[in-house]
N, C-alpha and C. Protein backbone atom coordinates (compact mmCIF):
# COMPACT_ATOMS: atom_id res chain seq x y z
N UNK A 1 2.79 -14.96 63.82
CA UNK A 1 2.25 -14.48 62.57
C UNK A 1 2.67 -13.03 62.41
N UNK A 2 2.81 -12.63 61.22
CA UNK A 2 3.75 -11.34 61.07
C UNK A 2 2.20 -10.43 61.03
N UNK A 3 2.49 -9.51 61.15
CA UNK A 3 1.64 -8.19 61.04
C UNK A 3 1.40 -8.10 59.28
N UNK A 4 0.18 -7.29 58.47
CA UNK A 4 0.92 -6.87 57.40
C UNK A 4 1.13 -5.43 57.31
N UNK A 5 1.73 -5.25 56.00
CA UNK A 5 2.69 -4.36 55.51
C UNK A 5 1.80 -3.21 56.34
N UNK A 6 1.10 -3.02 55.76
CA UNK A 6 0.24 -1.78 55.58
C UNK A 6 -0.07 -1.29 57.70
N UNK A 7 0.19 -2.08 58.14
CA UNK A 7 0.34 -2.07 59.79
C UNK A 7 1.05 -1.77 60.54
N UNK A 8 1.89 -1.56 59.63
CA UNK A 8 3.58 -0.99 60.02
C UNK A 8 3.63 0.84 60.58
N UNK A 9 2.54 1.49 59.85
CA UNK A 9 2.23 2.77 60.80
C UNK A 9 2.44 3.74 59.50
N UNK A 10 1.63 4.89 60.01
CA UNK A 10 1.67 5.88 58.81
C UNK A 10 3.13 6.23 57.89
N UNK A 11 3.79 6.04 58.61
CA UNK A 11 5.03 6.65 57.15
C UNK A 11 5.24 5.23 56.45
N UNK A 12 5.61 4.30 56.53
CA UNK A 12 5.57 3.47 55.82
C UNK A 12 4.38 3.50 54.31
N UNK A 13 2.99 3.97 54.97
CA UNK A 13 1.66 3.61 54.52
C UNK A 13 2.09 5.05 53.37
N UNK A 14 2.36 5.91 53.91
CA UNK A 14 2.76 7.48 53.18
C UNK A 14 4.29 6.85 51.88
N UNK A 15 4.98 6.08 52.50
CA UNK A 15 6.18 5.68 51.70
C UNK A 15 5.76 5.04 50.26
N UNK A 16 4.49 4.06 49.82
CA UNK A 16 4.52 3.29 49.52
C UNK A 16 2.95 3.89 48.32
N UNK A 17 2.65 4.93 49.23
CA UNK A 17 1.41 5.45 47.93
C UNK A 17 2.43 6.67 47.49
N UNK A 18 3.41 7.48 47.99
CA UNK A 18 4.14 8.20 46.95
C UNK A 18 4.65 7.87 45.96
N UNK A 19 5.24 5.62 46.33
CA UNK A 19 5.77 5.45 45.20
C UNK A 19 5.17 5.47 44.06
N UNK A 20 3.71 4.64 44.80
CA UNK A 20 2.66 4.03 43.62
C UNK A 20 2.03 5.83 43.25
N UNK A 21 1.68 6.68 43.47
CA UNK A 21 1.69 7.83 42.68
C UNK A 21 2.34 8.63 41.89
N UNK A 22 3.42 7.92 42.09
CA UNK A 22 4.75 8.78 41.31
C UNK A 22 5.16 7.85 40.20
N UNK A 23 4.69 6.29 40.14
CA UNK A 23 4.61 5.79 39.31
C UNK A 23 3.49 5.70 38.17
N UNK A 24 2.60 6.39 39.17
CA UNK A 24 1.52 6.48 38.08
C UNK A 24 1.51 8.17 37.14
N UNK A 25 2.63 8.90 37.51
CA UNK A 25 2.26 10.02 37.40
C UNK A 25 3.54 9.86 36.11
N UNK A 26 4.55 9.35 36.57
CA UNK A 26 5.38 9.13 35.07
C UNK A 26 5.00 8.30 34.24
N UNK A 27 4.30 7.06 34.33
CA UNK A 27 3.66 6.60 33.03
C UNK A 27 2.79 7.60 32.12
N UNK A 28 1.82 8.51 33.14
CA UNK A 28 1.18 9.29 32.09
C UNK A 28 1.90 9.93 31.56
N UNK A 29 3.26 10.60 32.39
CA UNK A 29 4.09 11.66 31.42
C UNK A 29 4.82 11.38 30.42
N UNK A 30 4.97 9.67 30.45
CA UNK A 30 5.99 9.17 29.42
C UNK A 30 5.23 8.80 28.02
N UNK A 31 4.23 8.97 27.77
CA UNK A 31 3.29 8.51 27.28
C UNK A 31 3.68 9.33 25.37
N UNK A 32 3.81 8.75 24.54
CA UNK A 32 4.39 9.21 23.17
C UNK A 32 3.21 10.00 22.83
N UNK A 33 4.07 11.29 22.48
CA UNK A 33 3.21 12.32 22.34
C UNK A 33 2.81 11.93 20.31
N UNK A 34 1.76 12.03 19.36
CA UNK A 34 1.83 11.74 18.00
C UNK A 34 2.51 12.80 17.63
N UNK A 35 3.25 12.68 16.21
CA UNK A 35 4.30 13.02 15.42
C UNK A 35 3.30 14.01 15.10
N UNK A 36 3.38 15.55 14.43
CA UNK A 36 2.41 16.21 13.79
C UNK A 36 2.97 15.35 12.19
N UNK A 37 1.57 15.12 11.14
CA UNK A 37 1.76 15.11 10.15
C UNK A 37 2.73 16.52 9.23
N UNK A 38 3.31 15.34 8.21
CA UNK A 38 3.90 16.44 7.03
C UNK A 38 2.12 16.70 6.14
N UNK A 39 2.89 17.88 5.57
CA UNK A 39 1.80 18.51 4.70
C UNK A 39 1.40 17.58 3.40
N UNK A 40 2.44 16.47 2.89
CA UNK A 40 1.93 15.85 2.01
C UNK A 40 1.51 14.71 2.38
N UNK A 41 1.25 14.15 4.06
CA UNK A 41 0.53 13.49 4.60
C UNK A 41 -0.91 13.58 4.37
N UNK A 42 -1.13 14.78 4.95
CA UNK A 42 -2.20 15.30 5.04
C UNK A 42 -3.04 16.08 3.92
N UNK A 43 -2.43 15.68 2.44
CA UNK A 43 -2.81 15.56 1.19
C UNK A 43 -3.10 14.81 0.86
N UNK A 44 -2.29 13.39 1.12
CA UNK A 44 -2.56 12.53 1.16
C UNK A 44 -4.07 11.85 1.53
N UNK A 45 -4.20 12.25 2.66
CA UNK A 45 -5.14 11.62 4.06
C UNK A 45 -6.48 12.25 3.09
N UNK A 46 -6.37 13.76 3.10
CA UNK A 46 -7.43 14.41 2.37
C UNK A 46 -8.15 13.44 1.26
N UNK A 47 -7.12 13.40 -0.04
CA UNK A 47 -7.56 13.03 -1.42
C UNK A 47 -8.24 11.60 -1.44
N UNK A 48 -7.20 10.60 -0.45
CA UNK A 48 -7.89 9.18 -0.68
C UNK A 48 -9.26 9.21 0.42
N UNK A 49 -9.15 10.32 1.46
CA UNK A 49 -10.14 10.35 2.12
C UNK A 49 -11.55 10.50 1.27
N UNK A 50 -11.78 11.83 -0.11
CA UNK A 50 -12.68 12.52 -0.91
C UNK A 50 -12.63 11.29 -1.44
N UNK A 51 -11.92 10.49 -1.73
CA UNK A 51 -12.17 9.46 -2.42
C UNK A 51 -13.46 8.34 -2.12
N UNK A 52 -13.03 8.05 -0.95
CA UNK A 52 -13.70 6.74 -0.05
C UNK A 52 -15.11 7.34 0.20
N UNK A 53 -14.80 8.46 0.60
CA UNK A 53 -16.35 9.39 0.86
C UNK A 53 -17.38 8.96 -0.31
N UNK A 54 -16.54 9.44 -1.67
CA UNK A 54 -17.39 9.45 -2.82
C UNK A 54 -17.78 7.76 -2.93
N UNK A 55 -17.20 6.99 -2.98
CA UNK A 55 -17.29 5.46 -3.45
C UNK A 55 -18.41 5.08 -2.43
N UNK A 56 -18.34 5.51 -0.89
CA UNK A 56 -19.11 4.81 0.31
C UNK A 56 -20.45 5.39 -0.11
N UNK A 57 -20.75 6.46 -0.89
CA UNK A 57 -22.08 6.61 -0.92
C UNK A 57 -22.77 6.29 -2.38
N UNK A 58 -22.01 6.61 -3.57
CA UNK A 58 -22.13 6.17 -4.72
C UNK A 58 -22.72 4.65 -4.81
N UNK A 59 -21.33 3.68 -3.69
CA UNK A 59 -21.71 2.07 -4.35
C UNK A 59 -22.84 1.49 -3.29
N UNK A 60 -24.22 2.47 -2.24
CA UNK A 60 -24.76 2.21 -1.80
C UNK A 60 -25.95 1.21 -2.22
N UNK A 61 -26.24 1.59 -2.84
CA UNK A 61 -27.55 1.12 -4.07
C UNK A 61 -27.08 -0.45 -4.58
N UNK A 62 -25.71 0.09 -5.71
CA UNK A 62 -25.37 -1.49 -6.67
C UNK A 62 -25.16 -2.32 -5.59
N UNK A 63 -24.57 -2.06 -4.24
CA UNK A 63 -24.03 -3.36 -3.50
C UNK A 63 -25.14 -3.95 -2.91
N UNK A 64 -26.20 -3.08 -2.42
CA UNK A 64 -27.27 -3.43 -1.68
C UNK A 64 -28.03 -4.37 -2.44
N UNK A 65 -28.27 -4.18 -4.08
CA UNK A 65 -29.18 -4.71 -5.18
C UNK A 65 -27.87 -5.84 -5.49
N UNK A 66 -27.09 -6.02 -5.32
CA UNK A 66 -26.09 -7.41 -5.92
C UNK A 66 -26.08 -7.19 -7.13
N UNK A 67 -25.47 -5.62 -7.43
CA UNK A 67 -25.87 -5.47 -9.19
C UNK A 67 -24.29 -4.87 -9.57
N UNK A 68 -23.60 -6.43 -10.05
CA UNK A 68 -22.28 -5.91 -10.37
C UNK A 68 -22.51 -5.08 -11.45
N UNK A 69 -22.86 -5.02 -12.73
CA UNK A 69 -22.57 -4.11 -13.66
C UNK A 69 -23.03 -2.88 -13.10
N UNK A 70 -23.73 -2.62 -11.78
CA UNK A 70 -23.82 -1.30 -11.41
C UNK A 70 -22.88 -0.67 -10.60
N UNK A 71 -21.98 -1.99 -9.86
CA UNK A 71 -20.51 -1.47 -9.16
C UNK A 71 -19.64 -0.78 -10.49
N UNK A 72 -19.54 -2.01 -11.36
CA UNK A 72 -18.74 -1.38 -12.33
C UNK A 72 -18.74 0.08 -12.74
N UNK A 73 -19.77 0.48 -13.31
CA UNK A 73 -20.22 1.59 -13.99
C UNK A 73 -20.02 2.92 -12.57
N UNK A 74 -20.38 2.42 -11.91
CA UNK A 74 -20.05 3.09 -10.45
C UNK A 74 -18.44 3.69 -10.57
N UNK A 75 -17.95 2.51 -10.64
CA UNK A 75 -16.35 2.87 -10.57
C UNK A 75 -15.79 3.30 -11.57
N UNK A 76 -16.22 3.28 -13.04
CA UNK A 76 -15.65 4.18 -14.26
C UNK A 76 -16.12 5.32 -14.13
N UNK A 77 -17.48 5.31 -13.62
CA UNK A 77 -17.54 6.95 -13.48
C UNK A 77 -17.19 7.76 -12.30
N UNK A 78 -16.28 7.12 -11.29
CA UNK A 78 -15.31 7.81 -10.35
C UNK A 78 -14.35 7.96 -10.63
N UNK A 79 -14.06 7.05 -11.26
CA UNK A 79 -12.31 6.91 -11.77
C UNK A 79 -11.59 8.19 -11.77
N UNK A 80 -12.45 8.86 -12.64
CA UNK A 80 -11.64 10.30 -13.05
C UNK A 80 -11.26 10.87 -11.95
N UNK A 81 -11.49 10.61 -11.10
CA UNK A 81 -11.94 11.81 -10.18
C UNK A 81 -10.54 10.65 -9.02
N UNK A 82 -10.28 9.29 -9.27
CA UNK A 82 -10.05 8.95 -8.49
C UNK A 82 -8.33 8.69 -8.83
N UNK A 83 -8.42 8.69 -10.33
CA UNK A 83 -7.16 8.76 -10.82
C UNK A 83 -6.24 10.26 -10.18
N UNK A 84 -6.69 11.34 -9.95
CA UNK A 84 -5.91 12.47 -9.30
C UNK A 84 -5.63 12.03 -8.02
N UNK A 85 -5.85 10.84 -7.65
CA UNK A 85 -5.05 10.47 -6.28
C UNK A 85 -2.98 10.15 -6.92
N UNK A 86 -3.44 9.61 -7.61
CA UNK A 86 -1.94 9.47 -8.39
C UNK A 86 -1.83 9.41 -10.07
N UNK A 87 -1.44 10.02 -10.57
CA UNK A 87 -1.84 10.30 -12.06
C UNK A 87 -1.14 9.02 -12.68
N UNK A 88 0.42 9.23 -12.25
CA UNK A 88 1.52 8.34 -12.76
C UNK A 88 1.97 7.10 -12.09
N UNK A 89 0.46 6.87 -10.91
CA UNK A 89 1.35 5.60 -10.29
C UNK A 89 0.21 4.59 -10.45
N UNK A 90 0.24 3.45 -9.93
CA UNK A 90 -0.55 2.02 -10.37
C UNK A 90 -1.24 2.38 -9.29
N UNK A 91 -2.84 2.14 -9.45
CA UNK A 91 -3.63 2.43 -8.17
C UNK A 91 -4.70 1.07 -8.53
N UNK A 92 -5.10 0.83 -7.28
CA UNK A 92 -6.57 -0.12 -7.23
C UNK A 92 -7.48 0.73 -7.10
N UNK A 93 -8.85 0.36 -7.11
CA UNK A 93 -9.96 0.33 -6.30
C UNK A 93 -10.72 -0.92 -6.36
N UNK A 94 -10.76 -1.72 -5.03
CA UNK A 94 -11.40 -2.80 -4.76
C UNK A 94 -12.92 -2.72 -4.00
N UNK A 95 -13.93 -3.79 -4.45
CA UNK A 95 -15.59 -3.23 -3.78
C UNK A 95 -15.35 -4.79 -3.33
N UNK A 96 -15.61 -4.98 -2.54
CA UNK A 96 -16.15 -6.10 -1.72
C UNK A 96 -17.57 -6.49 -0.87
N UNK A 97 -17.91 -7.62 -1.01
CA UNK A 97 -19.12 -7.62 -0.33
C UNK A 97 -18.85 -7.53 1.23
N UNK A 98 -20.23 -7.69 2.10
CA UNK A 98 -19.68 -8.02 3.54
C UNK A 98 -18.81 -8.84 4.26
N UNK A 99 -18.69 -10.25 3.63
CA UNK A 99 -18.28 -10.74 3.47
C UNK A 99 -16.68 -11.33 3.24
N UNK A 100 -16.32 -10.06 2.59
CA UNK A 100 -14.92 -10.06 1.92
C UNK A 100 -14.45 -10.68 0.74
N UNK A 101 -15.70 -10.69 -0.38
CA UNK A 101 -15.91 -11.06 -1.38
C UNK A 101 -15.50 -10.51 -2.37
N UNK A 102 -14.20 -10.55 -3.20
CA UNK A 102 -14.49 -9.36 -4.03
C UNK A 102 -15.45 -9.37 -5.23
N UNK A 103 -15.88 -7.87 -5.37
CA UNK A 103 -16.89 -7.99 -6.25
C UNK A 103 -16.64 -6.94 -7.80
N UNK A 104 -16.15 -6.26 -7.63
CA UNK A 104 -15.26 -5.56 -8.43
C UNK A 104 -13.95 -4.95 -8.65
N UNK A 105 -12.99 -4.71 -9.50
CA UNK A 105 -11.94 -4.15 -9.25
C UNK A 105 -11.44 -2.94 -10.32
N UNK A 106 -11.20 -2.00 -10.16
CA UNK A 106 -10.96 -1.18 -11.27
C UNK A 106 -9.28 -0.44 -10.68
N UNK A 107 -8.53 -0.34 -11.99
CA UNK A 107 -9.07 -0.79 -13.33
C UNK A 107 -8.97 -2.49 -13.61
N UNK A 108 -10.13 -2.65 -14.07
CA UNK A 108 -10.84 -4.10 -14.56
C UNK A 108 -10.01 -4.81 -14.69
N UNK A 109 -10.12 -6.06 -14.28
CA UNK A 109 -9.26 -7.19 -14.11
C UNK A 109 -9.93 -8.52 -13.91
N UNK A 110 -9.65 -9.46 -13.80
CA UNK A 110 -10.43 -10.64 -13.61
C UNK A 110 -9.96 -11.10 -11.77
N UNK A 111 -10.75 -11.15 -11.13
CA UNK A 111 -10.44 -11.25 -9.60
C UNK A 111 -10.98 -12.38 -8.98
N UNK A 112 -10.36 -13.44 -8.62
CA UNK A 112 -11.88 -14.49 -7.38
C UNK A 112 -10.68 -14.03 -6.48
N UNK A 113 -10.48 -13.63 -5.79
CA UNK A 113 -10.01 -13.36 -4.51
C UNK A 113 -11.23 -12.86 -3.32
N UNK A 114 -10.70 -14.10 -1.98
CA UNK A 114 -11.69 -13.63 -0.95
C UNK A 114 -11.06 -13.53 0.50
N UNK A 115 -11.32 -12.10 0.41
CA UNK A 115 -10.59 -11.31 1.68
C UNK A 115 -10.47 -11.65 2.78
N UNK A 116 -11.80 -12.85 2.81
CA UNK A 116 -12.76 -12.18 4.45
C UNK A 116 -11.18 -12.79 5.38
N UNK A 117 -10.20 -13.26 5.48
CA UNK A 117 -9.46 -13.81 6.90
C UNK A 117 -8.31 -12.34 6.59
N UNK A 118 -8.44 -11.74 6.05
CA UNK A 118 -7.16 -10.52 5.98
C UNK A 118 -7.55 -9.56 7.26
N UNK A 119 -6.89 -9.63 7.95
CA UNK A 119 -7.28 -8.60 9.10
C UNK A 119 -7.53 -7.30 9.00
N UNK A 120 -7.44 -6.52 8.08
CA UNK A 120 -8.10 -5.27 7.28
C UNK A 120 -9.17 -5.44 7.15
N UNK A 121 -9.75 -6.62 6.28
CA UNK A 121 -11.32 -6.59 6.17
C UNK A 121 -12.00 -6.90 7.54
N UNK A 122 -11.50 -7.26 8.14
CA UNK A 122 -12.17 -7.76 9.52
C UNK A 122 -12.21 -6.70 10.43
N UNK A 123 -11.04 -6.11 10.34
CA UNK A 123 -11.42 -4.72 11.56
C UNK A 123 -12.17 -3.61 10.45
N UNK A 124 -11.98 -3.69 9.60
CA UNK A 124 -13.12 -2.69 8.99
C UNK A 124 -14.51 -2.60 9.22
N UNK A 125 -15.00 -4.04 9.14
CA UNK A 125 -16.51 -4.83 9.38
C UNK A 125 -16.59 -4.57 10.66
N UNK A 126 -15.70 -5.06 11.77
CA UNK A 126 -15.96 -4.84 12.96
C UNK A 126 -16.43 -3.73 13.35
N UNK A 127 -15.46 -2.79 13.01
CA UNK A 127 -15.45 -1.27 13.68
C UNK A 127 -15.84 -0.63 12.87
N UNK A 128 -16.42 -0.89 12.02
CA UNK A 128 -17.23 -0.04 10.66
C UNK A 128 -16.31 1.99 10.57
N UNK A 129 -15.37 1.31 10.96
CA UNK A 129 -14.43 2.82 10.41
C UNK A 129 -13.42 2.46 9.14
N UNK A 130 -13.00 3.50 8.55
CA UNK A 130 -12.11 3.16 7.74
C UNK A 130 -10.58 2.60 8.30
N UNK A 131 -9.77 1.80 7.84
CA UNK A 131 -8.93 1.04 8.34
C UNK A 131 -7.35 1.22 7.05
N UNK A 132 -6.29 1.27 8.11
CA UNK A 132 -5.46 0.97 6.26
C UNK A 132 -4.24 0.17 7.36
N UNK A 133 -3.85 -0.52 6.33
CA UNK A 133 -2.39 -1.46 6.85
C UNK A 133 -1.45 -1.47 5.61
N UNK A 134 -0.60 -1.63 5.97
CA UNK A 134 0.56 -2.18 4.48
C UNK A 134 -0.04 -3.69 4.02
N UNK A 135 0.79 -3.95 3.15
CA UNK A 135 0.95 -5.43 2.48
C UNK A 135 2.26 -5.21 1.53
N UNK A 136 2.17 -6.81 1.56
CA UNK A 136 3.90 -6.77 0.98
C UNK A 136 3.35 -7.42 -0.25
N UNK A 137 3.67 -7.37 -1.70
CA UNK A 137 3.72 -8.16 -2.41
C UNK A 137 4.92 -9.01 -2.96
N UNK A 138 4.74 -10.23 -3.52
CA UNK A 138 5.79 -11.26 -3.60
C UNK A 138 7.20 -10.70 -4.46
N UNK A 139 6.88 -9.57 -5.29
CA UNK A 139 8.14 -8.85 -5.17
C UNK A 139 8.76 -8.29 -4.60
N UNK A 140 8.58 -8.20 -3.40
CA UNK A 140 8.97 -7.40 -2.59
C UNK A 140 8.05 -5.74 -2.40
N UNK A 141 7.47 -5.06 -3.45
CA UNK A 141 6.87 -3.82 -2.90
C UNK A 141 5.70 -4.25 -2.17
N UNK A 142 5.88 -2.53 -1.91
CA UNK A 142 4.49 -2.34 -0.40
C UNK A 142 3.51 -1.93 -1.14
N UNK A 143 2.77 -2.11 -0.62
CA UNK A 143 1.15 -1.25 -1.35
C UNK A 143 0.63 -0.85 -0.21
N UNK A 144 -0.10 0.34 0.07
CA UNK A 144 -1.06 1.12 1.01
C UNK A 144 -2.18 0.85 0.75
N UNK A 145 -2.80 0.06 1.17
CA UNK A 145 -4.56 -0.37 1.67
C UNK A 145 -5.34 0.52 2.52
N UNK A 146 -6.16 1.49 1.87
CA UNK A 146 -7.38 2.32 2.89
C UNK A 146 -8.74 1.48 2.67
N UNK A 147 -9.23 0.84 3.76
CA UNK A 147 -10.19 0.23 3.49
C UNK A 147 -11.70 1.01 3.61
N UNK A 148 -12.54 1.31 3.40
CA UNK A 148 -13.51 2.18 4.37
C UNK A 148 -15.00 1.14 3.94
N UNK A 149 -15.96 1.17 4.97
CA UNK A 149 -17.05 0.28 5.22
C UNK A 149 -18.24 0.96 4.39
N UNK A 150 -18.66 0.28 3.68
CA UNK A 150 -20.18 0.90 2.44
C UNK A 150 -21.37 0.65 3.71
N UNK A 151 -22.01 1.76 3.75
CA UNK A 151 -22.87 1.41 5.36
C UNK A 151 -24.25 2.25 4.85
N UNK A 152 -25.31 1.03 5.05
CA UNK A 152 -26.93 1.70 4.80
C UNK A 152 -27.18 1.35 6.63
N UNK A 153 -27.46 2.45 6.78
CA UNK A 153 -28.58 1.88 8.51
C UNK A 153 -27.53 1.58 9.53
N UNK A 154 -26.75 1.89 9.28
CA UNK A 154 -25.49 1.14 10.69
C UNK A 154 -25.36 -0.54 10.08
N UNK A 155 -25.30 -0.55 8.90
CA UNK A 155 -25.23 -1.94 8.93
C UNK A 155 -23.95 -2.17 7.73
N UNK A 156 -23.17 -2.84 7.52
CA UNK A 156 -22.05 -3.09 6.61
C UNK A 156 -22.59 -3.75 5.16
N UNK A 157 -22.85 -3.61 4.48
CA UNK A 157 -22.98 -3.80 2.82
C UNK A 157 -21.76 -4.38 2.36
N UNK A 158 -20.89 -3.67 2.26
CA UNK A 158 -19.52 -4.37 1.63
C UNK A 158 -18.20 -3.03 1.69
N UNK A 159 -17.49 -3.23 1.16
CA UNK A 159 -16.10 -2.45 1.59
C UNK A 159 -15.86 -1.90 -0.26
N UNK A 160 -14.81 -0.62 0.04
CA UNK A 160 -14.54 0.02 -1.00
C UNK A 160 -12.93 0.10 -0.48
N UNK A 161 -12.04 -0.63 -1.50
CA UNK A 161 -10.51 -0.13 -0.85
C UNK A 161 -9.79 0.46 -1.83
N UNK A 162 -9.36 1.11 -1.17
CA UNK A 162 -8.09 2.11 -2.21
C UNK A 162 -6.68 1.57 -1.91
N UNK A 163 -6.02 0.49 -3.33
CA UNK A 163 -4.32 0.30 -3.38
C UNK A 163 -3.88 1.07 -3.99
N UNK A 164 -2.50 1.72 -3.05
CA UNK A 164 -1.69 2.91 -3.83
C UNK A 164 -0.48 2.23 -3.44
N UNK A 165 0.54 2.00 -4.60
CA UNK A 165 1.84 1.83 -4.61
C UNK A 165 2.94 2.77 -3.49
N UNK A 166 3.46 2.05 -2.22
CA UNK A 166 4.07 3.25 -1.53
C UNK A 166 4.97 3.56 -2.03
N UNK A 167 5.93 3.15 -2.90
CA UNK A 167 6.92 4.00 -3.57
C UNK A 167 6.26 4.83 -4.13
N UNK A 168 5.34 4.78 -4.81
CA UNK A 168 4.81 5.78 -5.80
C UNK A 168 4.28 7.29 -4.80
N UNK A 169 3.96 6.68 -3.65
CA UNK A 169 2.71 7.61 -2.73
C UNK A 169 4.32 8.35 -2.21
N UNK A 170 5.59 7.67 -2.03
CA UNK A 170 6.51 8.59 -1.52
C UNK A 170 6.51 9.57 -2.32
N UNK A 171 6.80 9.44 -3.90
CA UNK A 171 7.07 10.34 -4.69
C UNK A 171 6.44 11.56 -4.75
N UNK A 172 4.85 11.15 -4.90
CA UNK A 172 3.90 12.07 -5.25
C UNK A 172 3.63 12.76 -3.86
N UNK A 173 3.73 12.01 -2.60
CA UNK A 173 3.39 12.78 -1.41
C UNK A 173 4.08 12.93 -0.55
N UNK A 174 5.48 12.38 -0.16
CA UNK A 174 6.36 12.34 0.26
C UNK A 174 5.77 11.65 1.51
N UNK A 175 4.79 10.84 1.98
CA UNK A 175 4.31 10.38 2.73
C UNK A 175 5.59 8.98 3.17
N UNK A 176 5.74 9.05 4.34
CA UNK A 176 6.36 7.94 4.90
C UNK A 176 5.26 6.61 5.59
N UNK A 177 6.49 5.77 5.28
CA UNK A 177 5.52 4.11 5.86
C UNK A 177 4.58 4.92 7.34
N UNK A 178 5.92 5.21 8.01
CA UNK A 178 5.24 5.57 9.72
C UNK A 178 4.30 6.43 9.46
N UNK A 179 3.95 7.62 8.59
CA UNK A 179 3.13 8.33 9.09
C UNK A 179 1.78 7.98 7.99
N UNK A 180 2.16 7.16 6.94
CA UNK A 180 0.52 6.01 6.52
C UNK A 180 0.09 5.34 7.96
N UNK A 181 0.65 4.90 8.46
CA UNK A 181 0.29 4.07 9.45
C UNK A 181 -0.43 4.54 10.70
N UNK A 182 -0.17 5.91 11.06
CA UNK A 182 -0.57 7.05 11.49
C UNK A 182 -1.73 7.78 11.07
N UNK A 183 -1.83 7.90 9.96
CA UNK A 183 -3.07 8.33 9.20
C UNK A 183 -4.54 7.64 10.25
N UNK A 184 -4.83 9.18 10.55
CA UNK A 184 -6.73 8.46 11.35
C UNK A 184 -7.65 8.87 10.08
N UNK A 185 -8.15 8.27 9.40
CA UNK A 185 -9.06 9.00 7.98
C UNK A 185 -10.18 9.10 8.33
N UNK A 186 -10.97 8.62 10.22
CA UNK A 186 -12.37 8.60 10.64
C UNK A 186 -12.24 10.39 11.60
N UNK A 187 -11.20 11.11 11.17
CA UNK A 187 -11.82 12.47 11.88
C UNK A 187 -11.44 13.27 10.47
């Protein structure tokens, strides 16, 4: 029966934790340091951030009471404020229940669309932080999805999302796919 490894006598035993320390010491060093944001990132990040802020506390009440004409009215009277995210480009704002229901959309449209299997709405609910991913639409453009969670008590009510056209968000912010994707909007 053979001996094992580790029996073989101190330098061996010394050979074999330098490796395994030196392997552990370049994984940490190799480790991707984040890109600093551009400045119209972080205009970006800001504006749709003031945005979500305003909507998460505004649509507390109508979503809690199941009172669409009070989402609505909710969202015309943000609008203004929500249209300076992009003056000249096509924007959403979507309210959803917990669920992933939608429950309103501005500007107004007729909607039965239901979210709940889109993995945006799901890690939103989960992790009750704000969340954003791309999506492709069947023409081919991208749209930027910031989702953020409507929250009474630690508990999820329904979702408020902001669609911004990424061609449009290049123009106005010079924001790239990689660094939307990058965007943390929970610090």
């Amino acid at each position: 029966m053979k001996s094992p490894v580790w029996s073989k006598g101190p330098a061996l035993k010394f050979c074999l934790g330098a490796i395994l320390a030196g392997a552990i010491a370049f994984s940490l060093g190799c480790q991707a340091k984040p890109v600093p944001l551009s400045t119209g990132a972080l205009a970006f990040k800001k504006e749709v951030k003031a945005c979500l802020d305003t909507l998460s506390v505004d649509l507390v009440e109508p979503i809690a009471k199941r009172d669409l004409n009070g989402i609505k009215s909710t969202l015309q009277k943000i609008e203004p404020q929500a249209v300076k995210l992009c003056r000249m480009c096509p924007f959403s704002i979507g309210v959803l229940n917990r669920y992933g229901e939608t429950l309103a959309i501005y500007p107004p449209r007729e909607v039965t669309t239901n979210f709940s299997n889109y993995e945006l709405v799901t890690k939103t609910i989960n992790t009750k932080k704000i969340q954003q991913q791309r999506f492709f639409l069947q023409d081919g453009a991208i749209l930027y999805i910031v989702c953020a969670p409507i929250m009474r008590a630690d508990r999820v009510l329904g979702l408020a999302a902001v669609a911004i056209n990424a061609e449009e968000a290049q123009q106005r912010w010079g924001i790239t796919e990689k660094e939307f994707l990058a965007l943390n909007f929970n610090t």
